[in-house]
Structure formats: C-alpha cells, structure tokens
Protein backbone atom coordinates (compact mmCIF):
# COMPACT_ATOMS: atom_id res chain seq x y z
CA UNK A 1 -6.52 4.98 -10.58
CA UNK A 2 -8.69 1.46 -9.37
CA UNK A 3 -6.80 -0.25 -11.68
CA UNK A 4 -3.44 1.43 -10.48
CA UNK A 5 -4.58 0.40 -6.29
CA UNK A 6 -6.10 -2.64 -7.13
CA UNK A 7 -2.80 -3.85 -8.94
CA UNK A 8 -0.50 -2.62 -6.14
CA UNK A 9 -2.59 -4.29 -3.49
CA UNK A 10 -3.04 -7.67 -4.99
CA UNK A 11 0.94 -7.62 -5.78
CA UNK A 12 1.56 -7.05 -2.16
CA UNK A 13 -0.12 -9.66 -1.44
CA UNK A 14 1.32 -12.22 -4.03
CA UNK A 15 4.60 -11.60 -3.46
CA UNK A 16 4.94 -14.95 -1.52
CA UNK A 17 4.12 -16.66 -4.45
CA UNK A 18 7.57 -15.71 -6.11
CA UNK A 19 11.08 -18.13 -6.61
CA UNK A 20 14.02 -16.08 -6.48
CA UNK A 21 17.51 -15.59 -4.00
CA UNK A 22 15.91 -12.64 -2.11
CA UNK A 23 17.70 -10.26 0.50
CA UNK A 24 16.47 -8.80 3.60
CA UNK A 25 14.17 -6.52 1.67
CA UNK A 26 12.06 -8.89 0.09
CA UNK A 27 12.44 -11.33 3.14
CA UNK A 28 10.64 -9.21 5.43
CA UNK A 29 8.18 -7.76 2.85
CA UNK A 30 7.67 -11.64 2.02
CA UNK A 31 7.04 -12.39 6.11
CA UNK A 32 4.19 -9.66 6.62
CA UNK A 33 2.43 -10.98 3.24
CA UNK A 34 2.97 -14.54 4.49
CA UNK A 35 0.82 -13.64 7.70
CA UNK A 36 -1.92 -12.04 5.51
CA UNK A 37 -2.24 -15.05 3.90
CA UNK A 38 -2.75 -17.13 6.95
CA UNK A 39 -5.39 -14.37 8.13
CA UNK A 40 -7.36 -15.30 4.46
CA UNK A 41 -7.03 -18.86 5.43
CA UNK A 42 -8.17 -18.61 8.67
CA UNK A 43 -11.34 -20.52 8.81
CA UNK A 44 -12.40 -18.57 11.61
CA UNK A 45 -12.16 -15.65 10.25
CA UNK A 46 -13.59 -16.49 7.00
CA UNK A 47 -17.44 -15.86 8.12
CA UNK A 48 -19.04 -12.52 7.03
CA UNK A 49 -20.06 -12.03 11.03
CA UNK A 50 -15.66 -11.92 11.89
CA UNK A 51 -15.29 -9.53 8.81
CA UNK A 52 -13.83 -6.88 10.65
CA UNK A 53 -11.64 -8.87 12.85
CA UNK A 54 -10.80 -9.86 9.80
CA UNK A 55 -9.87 -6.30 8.18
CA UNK A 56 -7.99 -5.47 11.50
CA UNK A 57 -6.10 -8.07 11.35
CA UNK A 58 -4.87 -7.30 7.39
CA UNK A 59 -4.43 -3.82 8.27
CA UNK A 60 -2.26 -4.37 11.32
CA UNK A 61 0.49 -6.21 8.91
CA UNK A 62 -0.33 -3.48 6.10
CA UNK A 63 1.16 -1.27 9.24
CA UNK A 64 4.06 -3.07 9.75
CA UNK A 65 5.00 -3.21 5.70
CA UNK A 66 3.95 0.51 4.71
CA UNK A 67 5.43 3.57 5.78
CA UNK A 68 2.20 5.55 5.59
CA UNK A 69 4.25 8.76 6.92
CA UNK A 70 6.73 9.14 4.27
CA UNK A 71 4.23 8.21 1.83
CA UNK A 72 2.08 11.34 3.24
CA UNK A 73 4.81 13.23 3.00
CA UNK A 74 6.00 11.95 -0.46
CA UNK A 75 2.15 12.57 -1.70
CA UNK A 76 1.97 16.19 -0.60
CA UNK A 77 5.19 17.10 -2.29
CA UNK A 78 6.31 20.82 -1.24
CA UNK A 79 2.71 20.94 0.96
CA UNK A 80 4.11 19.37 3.20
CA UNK A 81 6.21 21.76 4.57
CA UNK A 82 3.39 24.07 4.83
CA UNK A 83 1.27 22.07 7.07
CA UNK A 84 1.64 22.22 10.91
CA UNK A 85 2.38 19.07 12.78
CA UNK A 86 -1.30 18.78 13.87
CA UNK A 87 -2.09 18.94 10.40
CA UNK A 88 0.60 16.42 9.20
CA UNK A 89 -0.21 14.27 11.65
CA UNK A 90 -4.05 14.26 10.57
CA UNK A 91 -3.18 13.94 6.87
CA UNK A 92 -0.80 10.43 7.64
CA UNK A 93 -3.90 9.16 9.54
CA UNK A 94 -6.49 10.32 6.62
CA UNK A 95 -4.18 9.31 3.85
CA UNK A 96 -3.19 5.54 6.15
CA UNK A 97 -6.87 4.94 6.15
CA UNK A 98 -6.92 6.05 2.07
CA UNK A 99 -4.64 3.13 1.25
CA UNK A 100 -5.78 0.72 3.81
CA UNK A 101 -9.18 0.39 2.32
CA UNK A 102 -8.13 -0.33 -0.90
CA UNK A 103 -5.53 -2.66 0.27
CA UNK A 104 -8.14 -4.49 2.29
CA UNK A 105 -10.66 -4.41 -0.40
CA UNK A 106 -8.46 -6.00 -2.96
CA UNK A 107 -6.57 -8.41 -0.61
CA UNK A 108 -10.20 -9.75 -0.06
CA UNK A 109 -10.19 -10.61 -3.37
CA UNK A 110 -7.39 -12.64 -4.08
CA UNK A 111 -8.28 -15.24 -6.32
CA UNK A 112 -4.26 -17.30 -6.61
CA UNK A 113 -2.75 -14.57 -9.56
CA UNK A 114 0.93 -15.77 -9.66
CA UNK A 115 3.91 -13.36 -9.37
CA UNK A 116 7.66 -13.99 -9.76
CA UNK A 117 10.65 -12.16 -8.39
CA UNK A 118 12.58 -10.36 -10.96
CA UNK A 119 15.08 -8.78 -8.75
CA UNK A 120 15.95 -6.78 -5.89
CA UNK A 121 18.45 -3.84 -5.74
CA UNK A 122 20.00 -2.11 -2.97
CA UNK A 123 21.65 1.16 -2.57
CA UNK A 124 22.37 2.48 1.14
CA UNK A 125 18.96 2.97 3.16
CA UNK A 126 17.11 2.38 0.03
CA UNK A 127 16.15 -0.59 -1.93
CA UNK A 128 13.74 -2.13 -4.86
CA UNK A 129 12.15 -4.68 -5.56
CA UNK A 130 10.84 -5.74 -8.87
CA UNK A 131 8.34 -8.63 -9.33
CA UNK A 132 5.73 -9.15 -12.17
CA UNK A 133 2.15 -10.22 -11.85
CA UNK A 134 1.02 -13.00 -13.71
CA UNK A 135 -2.98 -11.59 -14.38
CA UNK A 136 -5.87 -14.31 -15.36
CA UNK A 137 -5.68 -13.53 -18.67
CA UNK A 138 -1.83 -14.30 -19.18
CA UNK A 139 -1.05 -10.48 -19.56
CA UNK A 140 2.53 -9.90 -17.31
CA UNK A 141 2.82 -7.11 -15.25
CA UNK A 142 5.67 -5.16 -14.03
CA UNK A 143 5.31 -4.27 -10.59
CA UNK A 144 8.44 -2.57 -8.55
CA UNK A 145 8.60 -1.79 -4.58
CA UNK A 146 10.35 0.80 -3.70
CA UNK A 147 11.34 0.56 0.26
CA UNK A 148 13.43 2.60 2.95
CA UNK A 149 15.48 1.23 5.67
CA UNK A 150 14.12 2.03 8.98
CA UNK A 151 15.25 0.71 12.65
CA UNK A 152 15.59 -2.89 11.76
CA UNK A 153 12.73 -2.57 9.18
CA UNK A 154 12.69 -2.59 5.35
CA UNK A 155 9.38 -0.40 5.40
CA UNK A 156 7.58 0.28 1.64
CA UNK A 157 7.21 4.23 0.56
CA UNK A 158 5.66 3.80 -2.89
CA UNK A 159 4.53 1.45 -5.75
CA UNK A 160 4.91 1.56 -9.17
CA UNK A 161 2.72 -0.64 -11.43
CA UNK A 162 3.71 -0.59 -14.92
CA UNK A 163 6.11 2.10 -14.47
CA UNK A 164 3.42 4.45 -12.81
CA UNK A 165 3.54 5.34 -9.41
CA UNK A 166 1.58 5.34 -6.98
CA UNK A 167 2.50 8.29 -4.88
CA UNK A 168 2.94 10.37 -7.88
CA UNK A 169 -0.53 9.20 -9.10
CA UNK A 170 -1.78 10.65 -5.70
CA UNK A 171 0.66 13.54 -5.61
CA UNK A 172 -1.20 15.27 -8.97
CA UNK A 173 -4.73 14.79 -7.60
CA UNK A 174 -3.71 16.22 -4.27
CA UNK A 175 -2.09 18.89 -5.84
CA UNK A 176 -4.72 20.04 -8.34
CA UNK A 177 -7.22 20.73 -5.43
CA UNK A 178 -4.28 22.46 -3.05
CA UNK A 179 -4.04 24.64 -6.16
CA UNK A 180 -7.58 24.88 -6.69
CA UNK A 181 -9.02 24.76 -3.21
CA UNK A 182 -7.32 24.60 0.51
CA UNK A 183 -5.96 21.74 2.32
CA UNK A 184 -9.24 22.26 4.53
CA UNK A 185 -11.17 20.70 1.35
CA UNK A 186 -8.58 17.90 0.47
CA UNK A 187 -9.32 16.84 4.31
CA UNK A 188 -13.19 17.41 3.45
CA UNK A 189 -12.58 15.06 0.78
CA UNK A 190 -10.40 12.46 2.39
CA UNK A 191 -13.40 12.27 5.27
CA UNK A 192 -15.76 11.91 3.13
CA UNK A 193 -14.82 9.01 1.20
CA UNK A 194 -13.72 7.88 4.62
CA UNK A 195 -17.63 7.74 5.93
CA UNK A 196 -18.57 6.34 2.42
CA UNK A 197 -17.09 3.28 4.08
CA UNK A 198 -17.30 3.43 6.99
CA UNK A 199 -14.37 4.24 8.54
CA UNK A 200 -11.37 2.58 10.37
CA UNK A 201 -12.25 -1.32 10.75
C-alpha cells in the first residue's frame, strides 16, 4: 500500500517531465504539476521554518487536480449510499486529508525520476492517461490516470500503478472494517492517523 501511494504521488508529480502530443487532459494535469514544481523550487519556501506554507501550497494544486469527492464515493463502493450527507461530507474531508498527506509526503521527496507519456485516450466525459515512471534503478513503471470531465476541468478520480488501483486498493480495506465494524470506527480510524500527523497543514 506505501509503495502503491508513494508511486502514484511521485508520478503526479513527474508528469511534466514527459515528451508526447498531449490533449486537454494531460495539458491541464501537466499545468497543476508544473506549479508544484515551482512551489519545490521556491527558495523561499525551501527552509524547514516555511514548511507548512509550503504543504499548503502543494495541497491547494493537489485540490485543483483530484476529485477527492468521487474518489470518496468511488472508495466506499455501495456505502456510500448508506451514509447521510453529513456523513459523506465528513468522509470526502477525512479521506481528502488521507491522500493529501501522502501526496505531500512523497512530493517532498522528489529526487528528478523521469516519466514519459505513453498515451492519452478519450471517451465522452472520461479520459486516461498512461505514462511510465522511469525508477532509480532503471525498473519502468506503468502508471495510468484515470480522469472525469468536470465544468471546464479534467479532474483525476483514481490511479492505477502497475495495473492496481488505487481506489480499489482503498475500497477493500474500507470495506473489510464496514463489514467488520461500523462506519463510526472507519472515521475513528481515519482521525486517528489524521492526529498521528498532525492534521490539515
């Protein structure tokens, strides 16, 4: 599962490093990452004392790539639909923060991994994009973006690294303790790794 979110995030990031014709997709995916980069270079947000300026700044463009919402939704599967809209509503913000922390963690840590285009697909409101990660060791990785047209937005809803997804990956774990447990003790859970660290930058 680290490996899975540490893969997604670091492709996210590194998919201005690509060289292919791209649509509108990839162009706007490609803009938000561009401006994440410029936040890593920013020497004056490079000190450990602007860290989270720093963090708030990544996670603003991680809002403007990511549909968290759909992703919630996608995530809980048929639970959705037995939620309330309070409790929806909490569970985007819980599960938002879930993937903005490792996004932020890993962006952090991005240390010039290449990643080329391999191509993008579109079909109605719904497009993909496939790239592949170039890791330090030489090993290619297959890395697709699935996205949904929004407004005037090409917005991402999941992530599949090596042919595993990401929501999915979520979507069994979630599952398992709904089955198990309550939603009360997912949220339990959710808060709790959210005060391991610390919270919303």
């Amino acid at each position: 599962m680290r490996r899975l979110q540490a893969l997604a995030a670091a492709a996210l990031l590194l998919v201005s490093s690509g060289a292919a014709t791209a649509g509108i997709p990839t162009d706007q995916l490609r803009a938000s990452v561009d401006h994440v980069l410029a936040v890593l270079q920013d020497p004056a947000l490079k000190p450990e004392a602007k860290a989270a300026e720093r963090r708030a700044a990544i996670r603003h463009d991680a809002d403007a790539v990511f549909d968290f919402t759909e992703m919630a939704r996608r995530a809980l599967g048929r639970h959705w639909q037995e939620l309330n809209e309070s409790q929806q509503r909490e569970f985007v913000q819980l599960f938002a923060d879930l993937l903005e922390r490792a996004y932020v963690t890993k962006i952090e840590k991005y240390s010039g991994e290449k990643i080329d285009y391999v191509a993008e697909s579109v079909e109605g409101d719904m497009a993909t994009v496939k790239t592949q990660i170039e890791t330090k060791q030489g090993t290619p990785v297959p890395i697709d973006y699935r996205l949904l047209h929004k407004g005037d937005r090409w917005l991402v809803y999941d992530v599949l690294v090596e042919g595993v997804s990401l929501v999915l990956n979520y979507r069994t774990q979630f599952d398992h303790i709904l089955q198990t447990s309550s939603y009360d003790e997912l949220v339990r859970r959710l808060k709790a790794n959210q005060a391991e660290y610390g919270g919303r930058s």
